[in-house]
C-alpha atoms as a PDB file:
ATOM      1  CA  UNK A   1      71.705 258.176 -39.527  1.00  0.00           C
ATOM      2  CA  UNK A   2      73.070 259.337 -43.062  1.00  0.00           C
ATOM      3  CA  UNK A   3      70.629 257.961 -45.700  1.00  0.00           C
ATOM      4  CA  UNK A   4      72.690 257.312 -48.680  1.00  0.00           C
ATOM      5  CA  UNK A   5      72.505 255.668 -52.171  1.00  0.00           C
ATOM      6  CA  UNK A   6      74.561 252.781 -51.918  1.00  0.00           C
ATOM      7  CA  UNK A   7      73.998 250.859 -55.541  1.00  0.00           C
ATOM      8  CA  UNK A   8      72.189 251.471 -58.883  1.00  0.00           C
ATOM      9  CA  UNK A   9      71.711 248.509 -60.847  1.00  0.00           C
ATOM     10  CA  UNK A  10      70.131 248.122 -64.122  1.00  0.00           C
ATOM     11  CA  UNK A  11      69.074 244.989 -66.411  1.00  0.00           C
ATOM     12  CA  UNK A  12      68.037 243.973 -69.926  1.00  0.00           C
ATOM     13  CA  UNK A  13      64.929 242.161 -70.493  1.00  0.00           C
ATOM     14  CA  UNK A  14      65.062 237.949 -70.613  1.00  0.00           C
ATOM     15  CA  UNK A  15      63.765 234.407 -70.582  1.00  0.00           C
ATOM     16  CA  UNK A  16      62.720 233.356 -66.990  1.00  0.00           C
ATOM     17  CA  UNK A  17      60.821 229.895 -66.129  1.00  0.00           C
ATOM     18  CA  UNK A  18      57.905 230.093 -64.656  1.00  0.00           C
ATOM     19  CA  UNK A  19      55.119 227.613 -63.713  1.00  0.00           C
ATOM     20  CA  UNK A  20      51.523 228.074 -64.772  1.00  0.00           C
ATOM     21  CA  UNK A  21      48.529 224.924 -64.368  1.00  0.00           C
ATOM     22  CA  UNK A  22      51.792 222.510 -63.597  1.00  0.00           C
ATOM     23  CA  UNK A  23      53.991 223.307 -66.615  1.00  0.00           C
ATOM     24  CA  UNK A  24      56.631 225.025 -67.105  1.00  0.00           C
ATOM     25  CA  UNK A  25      56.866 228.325 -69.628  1.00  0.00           C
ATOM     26  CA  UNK A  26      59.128 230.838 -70.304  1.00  0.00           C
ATOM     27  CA  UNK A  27      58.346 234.673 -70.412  1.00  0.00           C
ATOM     28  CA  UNK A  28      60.050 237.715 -70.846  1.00  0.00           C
ATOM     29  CA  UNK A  29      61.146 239.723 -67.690  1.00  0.00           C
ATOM     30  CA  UNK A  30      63.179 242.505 -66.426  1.00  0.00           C
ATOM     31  CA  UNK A  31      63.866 241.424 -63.261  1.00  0.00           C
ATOM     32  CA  UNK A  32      67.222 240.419 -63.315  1.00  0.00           C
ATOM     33  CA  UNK A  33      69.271 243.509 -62.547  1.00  0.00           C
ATOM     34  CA  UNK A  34      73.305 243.962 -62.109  1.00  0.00           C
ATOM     35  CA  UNK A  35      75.278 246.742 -60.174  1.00  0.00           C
ATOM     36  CA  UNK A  36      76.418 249.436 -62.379  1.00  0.00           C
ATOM     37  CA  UNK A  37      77.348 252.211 -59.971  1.00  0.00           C
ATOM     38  CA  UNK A  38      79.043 250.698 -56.222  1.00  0.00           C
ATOM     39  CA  UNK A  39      80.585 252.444 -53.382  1.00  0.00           C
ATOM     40  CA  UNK A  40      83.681 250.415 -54.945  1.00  0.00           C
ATOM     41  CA  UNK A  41      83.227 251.941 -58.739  1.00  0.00           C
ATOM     42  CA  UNK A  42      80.847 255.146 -58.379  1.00  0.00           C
ATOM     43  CA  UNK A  43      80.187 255.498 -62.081  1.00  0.00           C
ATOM     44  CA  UNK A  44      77.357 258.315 -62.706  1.00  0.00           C
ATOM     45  CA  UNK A  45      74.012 256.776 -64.364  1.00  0.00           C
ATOM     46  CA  UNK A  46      72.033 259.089 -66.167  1.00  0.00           C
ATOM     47  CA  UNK A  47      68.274 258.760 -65.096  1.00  0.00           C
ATOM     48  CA  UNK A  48      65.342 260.358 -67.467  1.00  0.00           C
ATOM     49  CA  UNK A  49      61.859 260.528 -66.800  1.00  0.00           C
ATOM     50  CA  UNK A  50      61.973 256.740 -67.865  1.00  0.00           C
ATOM     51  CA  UNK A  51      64.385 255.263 -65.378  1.00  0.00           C
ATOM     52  CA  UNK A  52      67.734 254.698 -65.781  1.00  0.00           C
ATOM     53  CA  UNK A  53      69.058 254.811 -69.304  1.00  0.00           C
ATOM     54  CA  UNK A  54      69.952 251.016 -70.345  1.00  0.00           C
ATOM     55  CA  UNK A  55      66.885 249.496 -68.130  1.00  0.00           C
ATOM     56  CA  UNK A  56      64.159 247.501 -69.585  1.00  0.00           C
ATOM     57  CA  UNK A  57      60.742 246.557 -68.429  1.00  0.00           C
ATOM     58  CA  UNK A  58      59.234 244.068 -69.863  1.00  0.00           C
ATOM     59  CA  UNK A  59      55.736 244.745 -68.819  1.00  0.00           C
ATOM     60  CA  UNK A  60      55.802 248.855 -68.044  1.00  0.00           C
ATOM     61  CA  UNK A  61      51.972 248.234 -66.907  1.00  0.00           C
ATOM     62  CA  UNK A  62      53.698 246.034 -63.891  1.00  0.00           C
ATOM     63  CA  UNK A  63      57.046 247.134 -63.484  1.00  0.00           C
ATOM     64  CA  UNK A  64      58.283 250.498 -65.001  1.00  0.00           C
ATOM     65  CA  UNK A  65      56.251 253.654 -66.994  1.00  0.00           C
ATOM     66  CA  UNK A  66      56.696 257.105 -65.339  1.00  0.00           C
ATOM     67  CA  UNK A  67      54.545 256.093 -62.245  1.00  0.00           C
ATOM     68  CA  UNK A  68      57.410 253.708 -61.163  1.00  0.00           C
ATOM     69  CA  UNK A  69      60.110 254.971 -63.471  1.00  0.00           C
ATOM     70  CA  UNK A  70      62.556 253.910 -60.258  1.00  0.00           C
ATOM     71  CA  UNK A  71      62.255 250.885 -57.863  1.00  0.00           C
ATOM     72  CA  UNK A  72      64.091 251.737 -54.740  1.00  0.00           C
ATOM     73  CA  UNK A  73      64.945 249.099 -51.890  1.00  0.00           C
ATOM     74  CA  UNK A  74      66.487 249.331 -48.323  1.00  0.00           C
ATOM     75  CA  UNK A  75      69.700 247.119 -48.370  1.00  0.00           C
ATOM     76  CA  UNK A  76      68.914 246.636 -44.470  1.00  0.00           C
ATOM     77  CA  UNK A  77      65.951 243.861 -45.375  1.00  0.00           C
ATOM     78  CA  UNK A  78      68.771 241.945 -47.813  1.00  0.00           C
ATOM     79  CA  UNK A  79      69.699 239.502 -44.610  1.00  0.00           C
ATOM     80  CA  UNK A  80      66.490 238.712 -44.126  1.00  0.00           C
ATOM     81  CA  UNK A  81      66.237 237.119 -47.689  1.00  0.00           C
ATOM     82  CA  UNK A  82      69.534 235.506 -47.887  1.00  0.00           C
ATOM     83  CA  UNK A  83      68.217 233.793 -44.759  1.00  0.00           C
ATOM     84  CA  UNK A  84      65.082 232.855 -45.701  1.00  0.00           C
ATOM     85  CA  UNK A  85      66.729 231.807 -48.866  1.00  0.00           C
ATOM     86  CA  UNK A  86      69.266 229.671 -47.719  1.00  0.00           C
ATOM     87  CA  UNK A  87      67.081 227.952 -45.549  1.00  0.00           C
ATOM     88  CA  UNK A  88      64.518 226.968 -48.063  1.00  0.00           C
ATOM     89  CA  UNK A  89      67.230 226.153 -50.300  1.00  0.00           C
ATOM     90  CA  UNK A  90      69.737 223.688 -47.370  1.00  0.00           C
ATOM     91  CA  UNK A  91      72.587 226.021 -48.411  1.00  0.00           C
ATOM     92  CA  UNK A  92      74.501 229.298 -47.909  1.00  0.00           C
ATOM     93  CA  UNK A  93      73.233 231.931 -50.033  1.00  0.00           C
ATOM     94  CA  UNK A  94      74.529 235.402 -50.569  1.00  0.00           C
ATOM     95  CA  UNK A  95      72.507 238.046 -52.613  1.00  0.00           C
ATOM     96  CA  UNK A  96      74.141 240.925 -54.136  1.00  0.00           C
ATOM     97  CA  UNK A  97      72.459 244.156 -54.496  1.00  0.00           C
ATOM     98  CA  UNK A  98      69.758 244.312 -57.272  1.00  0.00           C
ATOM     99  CA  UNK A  99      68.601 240.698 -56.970  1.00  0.00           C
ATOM    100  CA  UNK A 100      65.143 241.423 -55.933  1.00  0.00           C
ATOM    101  CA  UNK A 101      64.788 243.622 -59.258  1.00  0.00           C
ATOM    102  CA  UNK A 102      65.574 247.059 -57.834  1.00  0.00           C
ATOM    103  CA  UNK A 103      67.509 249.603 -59.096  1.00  0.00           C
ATOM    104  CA  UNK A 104      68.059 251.983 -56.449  1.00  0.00           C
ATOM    105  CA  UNK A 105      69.501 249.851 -53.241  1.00  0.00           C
ATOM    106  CA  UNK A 106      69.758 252.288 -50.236  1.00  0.00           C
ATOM    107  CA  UNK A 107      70.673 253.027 -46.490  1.00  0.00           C
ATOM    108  CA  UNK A 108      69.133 254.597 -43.929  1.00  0.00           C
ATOM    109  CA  UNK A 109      65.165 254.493 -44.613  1.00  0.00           C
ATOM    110  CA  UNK A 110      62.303 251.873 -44.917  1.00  0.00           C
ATOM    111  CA  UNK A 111      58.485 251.003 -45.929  1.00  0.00           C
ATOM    112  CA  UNK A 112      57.817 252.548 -42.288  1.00  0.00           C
ATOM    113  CA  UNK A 113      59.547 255.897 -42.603  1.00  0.00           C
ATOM    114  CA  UNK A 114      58.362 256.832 -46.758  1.00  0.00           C
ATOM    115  CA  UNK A 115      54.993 258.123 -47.613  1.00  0.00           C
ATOM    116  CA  UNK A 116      53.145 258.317 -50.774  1.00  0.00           C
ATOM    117  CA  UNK A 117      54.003 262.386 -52.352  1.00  0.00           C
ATOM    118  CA  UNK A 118      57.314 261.964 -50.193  1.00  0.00           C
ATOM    119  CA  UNK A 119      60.339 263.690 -52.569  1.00  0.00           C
ATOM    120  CA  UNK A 120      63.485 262.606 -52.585  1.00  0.00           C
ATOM    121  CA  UNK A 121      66.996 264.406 -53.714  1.00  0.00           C
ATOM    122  CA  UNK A 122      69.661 261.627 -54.638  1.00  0.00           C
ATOM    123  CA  UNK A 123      72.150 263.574 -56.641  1.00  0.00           C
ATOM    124  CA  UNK A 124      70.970 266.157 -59.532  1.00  0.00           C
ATOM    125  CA  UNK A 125      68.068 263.792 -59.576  1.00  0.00           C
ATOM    126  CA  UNK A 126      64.590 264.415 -57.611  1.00  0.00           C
ATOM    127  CA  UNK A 127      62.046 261.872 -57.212  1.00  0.00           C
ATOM    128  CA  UNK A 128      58.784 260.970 -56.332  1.00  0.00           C
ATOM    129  CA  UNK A 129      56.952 258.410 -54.068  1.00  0.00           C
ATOM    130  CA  UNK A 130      54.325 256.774 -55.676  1.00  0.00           C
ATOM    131  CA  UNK A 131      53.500 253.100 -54.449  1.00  0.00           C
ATOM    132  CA  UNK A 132      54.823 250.246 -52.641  1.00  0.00           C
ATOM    133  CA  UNK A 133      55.959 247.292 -55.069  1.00  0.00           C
ATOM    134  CA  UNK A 134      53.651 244.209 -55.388  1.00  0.00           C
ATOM    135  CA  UNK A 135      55.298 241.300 -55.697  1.00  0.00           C
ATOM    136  CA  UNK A 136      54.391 238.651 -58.527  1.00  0.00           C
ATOM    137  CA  UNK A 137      54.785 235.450 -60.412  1.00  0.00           C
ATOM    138  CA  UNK A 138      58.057 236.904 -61.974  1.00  0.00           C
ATOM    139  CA  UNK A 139      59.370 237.498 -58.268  1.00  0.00           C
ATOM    140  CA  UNK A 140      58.544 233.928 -56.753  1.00  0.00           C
ATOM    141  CA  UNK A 141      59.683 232.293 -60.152  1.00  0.00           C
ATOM    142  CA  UNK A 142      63.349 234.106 -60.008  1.00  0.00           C
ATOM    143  CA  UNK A 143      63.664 233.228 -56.315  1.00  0.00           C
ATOM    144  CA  UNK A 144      62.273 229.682 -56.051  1.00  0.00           C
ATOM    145  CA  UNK A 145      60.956 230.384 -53.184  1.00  0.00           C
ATOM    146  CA  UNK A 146      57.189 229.621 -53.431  1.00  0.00           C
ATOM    147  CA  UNK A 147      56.680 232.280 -49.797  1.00  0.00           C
ATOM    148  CA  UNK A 148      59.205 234.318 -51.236  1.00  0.00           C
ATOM    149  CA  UNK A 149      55.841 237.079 -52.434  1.00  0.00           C
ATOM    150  CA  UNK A 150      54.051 236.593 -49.038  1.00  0.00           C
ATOM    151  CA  UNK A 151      56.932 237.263 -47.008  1.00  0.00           C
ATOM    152  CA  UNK A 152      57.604 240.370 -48.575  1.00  0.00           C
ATOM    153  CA  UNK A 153      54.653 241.780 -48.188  1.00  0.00           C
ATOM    154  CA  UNK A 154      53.731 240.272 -44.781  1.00  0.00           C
ATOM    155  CA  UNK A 155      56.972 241.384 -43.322  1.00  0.00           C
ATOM    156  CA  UNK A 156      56.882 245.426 -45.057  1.00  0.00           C
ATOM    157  CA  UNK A 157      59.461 244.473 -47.102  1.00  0.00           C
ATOM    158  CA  UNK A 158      58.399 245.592 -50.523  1.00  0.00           C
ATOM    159  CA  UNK A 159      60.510 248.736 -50.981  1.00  0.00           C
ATOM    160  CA  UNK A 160      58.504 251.517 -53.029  1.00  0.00           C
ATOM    161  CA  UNK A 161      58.413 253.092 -56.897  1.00  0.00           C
ATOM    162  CA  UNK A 162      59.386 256.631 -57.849  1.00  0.00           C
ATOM    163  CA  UNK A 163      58.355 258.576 -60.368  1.00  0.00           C
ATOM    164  CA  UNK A 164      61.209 260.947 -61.695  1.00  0.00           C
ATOM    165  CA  UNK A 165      60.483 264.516 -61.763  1.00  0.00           C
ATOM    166  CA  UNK A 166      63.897 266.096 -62.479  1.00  0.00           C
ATOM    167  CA  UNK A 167      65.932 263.742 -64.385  1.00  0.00           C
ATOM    168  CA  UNK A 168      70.041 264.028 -64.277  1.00  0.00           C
ATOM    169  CA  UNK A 169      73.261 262.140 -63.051  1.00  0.00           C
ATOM    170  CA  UNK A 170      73.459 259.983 -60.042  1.00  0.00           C
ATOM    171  CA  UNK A 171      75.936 257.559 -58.509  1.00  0.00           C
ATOM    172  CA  UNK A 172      76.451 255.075 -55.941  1.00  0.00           C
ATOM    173  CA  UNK A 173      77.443 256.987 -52.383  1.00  0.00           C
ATOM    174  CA  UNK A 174      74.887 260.067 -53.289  1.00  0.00           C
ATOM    175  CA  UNK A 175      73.099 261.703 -50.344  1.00  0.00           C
ATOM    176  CA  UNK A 176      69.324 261.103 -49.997  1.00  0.00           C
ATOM    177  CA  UNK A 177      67.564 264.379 -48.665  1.00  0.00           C
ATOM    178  CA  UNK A 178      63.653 263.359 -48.039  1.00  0.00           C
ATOM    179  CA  UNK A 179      61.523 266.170 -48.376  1.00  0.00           C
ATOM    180  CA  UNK A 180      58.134 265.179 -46.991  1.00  0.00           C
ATOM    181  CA  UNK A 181      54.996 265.230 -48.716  1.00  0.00           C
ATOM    182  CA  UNK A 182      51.314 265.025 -47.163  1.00  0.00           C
ATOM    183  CA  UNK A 183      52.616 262.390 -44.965  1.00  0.00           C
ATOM    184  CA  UNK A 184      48.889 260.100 -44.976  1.00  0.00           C
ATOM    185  CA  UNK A 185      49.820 256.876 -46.339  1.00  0.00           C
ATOM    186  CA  UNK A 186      52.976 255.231 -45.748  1.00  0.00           C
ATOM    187  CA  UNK A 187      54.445 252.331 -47.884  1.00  0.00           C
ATOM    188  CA  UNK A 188      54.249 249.927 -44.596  1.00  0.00           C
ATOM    189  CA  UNK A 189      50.690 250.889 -44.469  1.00  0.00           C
ATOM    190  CA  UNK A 190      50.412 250.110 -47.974  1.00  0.00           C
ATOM    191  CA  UNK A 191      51.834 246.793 -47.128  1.00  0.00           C
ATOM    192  CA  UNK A 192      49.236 245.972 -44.241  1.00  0.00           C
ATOM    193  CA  UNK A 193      46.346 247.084 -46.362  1.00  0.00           C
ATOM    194  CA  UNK A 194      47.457 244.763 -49.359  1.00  0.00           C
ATOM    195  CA  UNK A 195      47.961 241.919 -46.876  1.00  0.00           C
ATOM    196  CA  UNK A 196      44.228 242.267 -45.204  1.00  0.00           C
ATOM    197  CA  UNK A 197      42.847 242.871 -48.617  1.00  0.00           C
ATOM    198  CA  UNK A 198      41.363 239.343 -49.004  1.00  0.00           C
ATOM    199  CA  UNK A 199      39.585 239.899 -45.607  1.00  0.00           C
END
């Protein structure tokens, strides 16, 4: 199966709602991310040991710094959420690549086949595997779903961070080579040890 880079979206920081003791609040986040690169219009993104040029984080101790410079997610789990979605909502929903706040959506791999030290090549660029995403607040508040953060983790769904070790040009369509690390620790393990950590 070719593993491929199939969009790069990016986002600017802003207001979401969410709900803390009963009220509502707002809060700054950089979850809300946009395609900028498709297999339709295959601009190149530059990418720097920061991320992509243009992102924002609001919170780089969460979400971004050079430990998870990238957030990469396989496009294979996106029916899943429209369905889970569109049942907890009573209506047809259809998500578009970058809605659950990645930037890198792919083909081809998942939590089960990446391993913390993996490498990847996607272009001139050459990444890092560093850790699994945990889902928060931010993540149930954008989807108004209140399961939305347990399923994702219960299921192996999280996708993973990368830190960027040579930065460059990518674009949407780019090959992904994997070039194996120490191979102990895979994100899907990472998943079922964060679900069984209350035990």
């Amino acid at each position: 199966m070719t593993i491929r880079l199939e969009t790069i979206s990016a986002g600017l920081v802003k207001p979401i709602w969410v709900r803390d003791d009963n009220e509502l609040r707002t809060i700054m986040s950089g979850i809300y991310k946009t395609p900028i690169s498709t297999l339709t219009n295959p601009q190149l993104i530059e990418v720097t040991r920061a991320g992509i040029v243009g992102d924002e984080q609001a919170d780089p101790q969460a979400h971004g710094g050079t430990e998870k410079a990238l957030y990469m997610y396989p496009q294979e789990h996106y029916p899943f959420w429209s369905s889970l979605f569109s049942e907890a909502k009573g209506q047809s929903i259809h998500l578009e690549h970058g809605y659950l706040g990645e930037n890198l959506t792919i083909s081809g791999l998942s939590e089960h086949d990446i391993y913390v030290g993996d490498r990847l090549r996607i272009g001139a660029v050459e990444c890092a595997v560093t850790k699994l995403r945990e889902p928060c607040y931010k993540f149930t508040a954008k989807t108004g779903v209140a399961t939305a953060a347990k399923a994702m983790i219960q299921g192996a769904r999280s996708g993973w961070y990368l830190r960027v070790l040579q930065a460059g040009f990518l674009k949407a369509g780019d090959a992904i080579t994997v070039i194996p690390g120490p191979r102990e620790c895979s994100i899907a393990q990472q998943n079922h040890a964060l679900r069984h950590r209350g035990d």
